[in-house]
Protein backbone atom coordinates (compact mmCIF):
# COMPACT_ATOMS: atom_id res chain seq x y z
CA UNK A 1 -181.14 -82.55 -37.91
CA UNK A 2 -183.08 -79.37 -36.47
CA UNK A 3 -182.95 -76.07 -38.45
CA UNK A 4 -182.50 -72.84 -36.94
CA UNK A 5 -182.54 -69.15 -37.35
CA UNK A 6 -179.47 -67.66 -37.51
CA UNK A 7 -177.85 -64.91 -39.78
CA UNK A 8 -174.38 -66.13 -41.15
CA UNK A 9 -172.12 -64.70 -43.55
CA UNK A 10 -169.14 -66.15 -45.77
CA UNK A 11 -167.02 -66.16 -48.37
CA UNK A 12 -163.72 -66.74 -50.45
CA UNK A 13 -160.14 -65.25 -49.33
CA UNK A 14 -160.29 -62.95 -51.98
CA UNK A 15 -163.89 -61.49 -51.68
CA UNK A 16 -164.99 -62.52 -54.93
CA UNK A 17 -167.64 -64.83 -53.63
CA UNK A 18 -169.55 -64.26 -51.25
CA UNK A 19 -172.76 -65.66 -49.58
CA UNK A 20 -175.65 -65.01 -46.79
CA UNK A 21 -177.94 -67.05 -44.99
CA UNK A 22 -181.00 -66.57 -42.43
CA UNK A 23 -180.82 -70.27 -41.72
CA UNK A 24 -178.55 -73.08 -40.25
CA UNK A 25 -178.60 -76.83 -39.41
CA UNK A 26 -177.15 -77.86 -36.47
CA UNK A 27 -174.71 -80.47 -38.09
CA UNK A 28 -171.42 -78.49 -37.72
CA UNK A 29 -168.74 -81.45 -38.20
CA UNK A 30 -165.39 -82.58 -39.72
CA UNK A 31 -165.32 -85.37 -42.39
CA UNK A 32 -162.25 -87.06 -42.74
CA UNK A 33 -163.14 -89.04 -45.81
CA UNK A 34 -160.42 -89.02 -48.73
CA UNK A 35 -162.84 -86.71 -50.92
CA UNK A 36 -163.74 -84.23 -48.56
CA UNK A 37 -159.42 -84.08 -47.88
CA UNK A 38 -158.45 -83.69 -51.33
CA UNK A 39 -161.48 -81.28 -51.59
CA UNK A 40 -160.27 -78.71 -49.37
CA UNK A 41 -156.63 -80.04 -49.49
CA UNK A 42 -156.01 -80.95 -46.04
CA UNK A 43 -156.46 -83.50 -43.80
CA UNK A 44 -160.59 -83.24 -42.78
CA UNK A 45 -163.09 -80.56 -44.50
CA UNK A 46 -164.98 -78.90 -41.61
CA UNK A 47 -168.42 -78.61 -42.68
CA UNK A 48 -172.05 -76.76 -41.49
CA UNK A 49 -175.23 -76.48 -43.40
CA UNK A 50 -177.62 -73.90 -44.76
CA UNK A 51 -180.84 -75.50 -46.31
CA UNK A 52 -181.19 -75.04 -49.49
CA UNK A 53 -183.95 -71.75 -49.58
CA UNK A 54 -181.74 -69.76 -46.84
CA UNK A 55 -179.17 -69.16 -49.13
CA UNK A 56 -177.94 -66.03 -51.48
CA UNK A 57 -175.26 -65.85 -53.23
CA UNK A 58 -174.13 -61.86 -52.53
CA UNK A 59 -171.38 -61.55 -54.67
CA UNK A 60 -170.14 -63.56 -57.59
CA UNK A 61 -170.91 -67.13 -58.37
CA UNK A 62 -168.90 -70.04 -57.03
CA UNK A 63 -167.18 -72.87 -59.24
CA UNK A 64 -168.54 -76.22 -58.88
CA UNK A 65 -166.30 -79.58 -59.85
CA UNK A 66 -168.50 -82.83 -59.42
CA UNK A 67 -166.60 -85.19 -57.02
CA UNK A 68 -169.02 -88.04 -57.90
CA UNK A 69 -172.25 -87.92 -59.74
CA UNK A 70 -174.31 -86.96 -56.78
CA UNK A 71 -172.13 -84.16 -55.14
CA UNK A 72 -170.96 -80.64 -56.24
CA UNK A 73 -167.71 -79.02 -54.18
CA UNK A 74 -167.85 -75.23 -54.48
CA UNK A 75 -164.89 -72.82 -54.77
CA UNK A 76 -163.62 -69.41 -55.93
CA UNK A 77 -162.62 -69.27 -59.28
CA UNK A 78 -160.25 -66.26 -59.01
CA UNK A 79 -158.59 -67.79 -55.71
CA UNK A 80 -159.53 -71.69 -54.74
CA UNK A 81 -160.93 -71.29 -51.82
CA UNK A 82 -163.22 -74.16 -50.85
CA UNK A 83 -166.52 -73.22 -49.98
CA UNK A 84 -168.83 -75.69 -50.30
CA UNK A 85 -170.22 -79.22 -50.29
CA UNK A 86 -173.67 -79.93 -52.08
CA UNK A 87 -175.31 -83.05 -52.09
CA UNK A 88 -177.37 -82.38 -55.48
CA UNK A 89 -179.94 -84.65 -54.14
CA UNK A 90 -180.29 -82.89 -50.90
CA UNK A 91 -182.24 -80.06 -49.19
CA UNK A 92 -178.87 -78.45 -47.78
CA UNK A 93 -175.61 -76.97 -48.42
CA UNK A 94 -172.42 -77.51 -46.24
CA UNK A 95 -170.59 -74.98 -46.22
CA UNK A 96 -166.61 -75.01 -45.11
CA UNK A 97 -166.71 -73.76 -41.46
CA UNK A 98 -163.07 -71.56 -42.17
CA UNK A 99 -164.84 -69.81 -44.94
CA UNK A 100 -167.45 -68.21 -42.54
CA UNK A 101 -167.06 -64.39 -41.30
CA UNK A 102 -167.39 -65.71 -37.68
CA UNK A 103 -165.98 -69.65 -37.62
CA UNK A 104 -166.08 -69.88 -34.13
CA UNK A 105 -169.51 -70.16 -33.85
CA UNK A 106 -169.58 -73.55 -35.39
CA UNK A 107 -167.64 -75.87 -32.90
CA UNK A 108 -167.88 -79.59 -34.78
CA UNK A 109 -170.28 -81.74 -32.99
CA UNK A 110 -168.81 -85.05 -35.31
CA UNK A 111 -166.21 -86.73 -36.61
CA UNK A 112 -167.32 -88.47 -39.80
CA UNK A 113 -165.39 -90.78 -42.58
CA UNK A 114 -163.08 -91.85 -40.14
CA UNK A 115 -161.82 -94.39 -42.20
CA UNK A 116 -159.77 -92.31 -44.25
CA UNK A 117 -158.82 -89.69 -40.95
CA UNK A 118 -154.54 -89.65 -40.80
CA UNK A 119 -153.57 -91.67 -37.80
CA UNK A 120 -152.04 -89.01 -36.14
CA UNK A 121 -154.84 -86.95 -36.31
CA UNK A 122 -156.19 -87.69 -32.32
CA UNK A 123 -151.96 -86.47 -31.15
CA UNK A 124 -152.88 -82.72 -32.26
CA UNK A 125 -154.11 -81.48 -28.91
CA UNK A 126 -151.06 -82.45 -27.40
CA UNK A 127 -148.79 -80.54 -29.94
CA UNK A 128 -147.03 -77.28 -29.72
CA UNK A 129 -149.28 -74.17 -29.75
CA UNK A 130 -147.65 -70.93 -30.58
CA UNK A 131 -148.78 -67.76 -33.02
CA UNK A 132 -147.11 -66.16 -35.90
CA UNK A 133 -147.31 -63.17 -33.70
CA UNK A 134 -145.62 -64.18 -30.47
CA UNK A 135 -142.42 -64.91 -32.32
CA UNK A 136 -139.89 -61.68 -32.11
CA UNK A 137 -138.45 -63.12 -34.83
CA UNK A 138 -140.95 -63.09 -37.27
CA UNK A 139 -142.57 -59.79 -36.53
CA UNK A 140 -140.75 -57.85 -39.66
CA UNK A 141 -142.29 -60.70 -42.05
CA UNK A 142 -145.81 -60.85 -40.39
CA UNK A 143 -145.88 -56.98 -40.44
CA UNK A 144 -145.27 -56.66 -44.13
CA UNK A 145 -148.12 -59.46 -44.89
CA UNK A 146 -150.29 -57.59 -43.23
CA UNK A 147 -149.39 -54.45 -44.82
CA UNK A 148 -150.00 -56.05 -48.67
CA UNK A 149 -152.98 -58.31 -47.82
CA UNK A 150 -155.21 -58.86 -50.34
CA UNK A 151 -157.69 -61.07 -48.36
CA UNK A 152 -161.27 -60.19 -48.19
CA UNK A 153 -162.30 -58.93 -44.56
CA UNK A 154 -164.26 -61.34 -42.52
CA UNK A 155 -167.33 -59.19 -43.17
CA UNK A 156 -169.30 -57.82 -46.27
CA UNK A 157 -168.39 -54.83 -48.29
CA UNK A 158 -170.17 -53.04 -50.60
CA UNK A 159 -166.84 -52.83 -52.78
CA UNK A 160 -164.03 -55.84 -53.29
CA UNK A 161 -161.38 -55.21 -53.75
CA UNK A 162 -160.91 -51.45 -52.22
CA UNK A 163 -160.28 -49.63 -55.37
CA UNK A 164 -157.45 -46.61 -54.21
């Protein structure tokens, strides 16, 4: 697994952790093993590392709940986001691709722990694909979530939350 400079920013939906780092491993993937799911409660965790050194913690101080006795999953206190899993053993952290200012950069390269993935996991492609915003109907409802949002922008702030 090759290392790499690059300058990445994350953190938890409500901006109470956040984290930096200067460095990235270029093993963006999705593990579909039962931990990871129940982990970040859904059906695969989609992971990326930092090593180990790269990392600062920028605001706050994640929650850690050890899954087994060699690996730490990190999340937001205040709002449960899942943000990370650490192999205590190991010179790297994963962190959860969605929790990442800029996600897209990180297109998974792997599936792992396919023998827990949900066997309807390969028919997604060929689902529906629609937005919250292209529905006429829904615009009132999406409109007044975005008016109230409390989630953390997808980029540092010196202040969190916006104090009015």
């Amino acid at each position: 697994m090759d290392r790499y400079k690059k300058e990445v920013s994350g953190g938890c939906q409500c901006g109470a952790v956040r984290y930096h780092a200067t460095e990235m491993m270029d093993n963006s993937h999705i593990c579909h093993c039962r931990m990871c799911q129940k982990a970040v409660g859904n059906i695969f965790a989609a992971l990326v590392a930092a090593p180990r050194e790269a990392i600062t913690w920028t605001r706050g101080e994640p929650a850690r709940f050890r899954s087994s006795d060699h690996v730490d999953r990190g999340f937001c206190a205040e709002c449960g986001t899942p943000l990370f899993y650490d192999d205590l053993s190991g010179n790297r952290v994963n962190f959860t691709i969605g929790s990442l200012d800029h996600p897209e950069e990180f297109p998974p390269l792997a599936n792992t722990g396919n023998e827990s993935r949900v066997p309807w996991f390969d028919t997604l492609p060929s689902i529906e694909h629609g937005g919250i915003t292209e529905d006429p109907e829904r615009e009132d409802w999406w409109s007044a979530i975005q008016a109230t949002s409390h989630q953390h922008p997808d980029h540092d702030t010196d202040v969190w939350p916006v104090k009015q």
